[in-house]
Protein backbone atom coordinates (compact mmCIF):
# COMPACT_ATOMS: atom_id res chain seq x y z
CA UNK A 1 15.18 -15.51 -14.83
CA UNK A 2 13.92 -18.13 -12.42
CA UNK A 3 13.42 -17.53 -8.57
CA UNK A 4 15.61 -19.76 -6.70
CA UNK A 5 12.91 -19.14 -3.67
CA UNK A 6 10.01 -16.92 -2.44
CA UNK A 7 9.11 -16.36 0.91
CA UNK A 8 5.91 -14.95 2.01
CA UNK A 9 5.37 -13.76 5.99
CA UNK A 10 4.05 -10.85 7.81
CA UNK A 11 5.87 -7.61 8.52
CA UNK A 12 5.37 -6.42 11.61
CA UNK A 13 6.61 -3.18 11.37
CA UNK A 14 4.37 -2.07 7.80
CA UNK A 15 1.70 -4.16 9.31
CA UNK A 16 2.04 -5.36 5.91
CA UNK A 17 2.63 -8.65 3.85
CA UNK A 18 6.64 -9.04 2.56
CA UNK A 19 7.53 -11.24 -0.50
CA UNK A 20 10.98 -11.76 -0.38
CA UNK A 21 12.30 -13.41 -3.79
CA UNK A 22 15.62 -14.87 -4.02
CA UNK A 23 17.54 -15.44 -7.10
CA UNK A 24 21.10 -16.45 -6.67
CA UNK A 25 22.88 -13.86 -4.16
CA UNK A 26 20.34 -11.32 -4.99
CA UNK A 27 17.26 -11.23 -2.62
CA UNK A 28 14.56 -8.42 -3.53
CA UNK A 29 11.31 -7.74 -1.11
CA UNK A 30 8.24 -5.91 -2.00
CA UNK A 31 5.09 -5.62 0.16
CA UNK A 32 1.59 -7.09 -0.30
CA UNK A 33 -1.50 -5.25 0.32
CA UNK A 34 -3.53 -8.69 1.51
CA UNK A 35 -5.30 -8.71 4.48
CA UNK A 36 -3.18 -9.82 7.97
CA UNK A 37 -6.04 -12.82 8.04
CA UNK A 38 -5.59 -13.76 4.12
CA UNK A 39 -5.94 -17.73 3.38
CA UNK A 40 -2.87 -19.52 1.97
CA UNK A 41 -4.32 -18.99 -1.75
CA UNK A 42 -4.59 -15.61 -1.98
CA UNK A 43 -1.24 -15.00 -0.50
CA UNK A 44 0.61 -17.60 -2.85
CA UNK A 45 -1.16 -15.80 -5.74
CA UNK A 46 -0.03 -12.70 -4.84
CA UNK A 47 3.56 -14.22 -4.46
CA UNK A 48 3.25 -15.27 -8.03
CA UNK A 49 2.14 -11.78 -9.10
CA UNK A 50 4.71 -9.99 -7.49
CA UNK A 51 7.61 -12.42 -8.88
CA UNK A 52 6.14 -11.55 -12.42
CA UNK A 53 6.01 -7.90 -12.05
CA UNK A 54 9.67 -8.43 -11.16
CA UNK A 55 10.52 -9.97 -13.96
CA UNK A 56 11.25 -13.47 -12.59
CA UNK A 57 9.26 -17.00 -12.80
CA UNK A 58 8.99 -19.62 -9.64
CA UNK A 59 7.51 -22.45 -9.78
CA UNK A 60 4.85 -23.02 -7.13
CA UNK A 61 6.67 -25.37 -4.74
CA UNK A 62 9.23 -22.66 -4.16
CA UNK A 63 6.59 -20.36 -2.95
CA UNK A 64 7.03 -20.68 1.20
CA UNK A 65 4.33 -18.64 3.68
CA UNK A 66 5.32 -17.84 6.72
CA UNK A 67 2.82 -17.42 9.68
């Protein structure tokens, strides 16, 4: 199945990184163990990663990092 979009931004309360992937009504969110100060690479790579492991493919322009 294909990711409609993926959002990337910080969680404050885990103090952790959230992926939020949206496919159609459903919307699933996992957390990232990247650093808080991660670069934009690392943190759309572990977008991709995480949207695999789920199952689903996005393609890169639907990958969206919130600061």
């Amino acid at each position: 199945m294909r990711a409609d979009a993926v959002e990337v931004s910080w969680g404050a309360e885990k103090k952790k990184w959230v992926v939020r992937i949206k496919a159609g009504e459903e919307v699933i969110r996992r957390s990232c163990d990247a650093p808080r100060d991660a670069d934009e690479q690392r943190l759309r790579s572990a977008a991709a990663e995480t949207v695999r492991d789920e199952g689903y493919e996005a393609d890169p322009a639907v990958i969206t990092i919130v600061r």
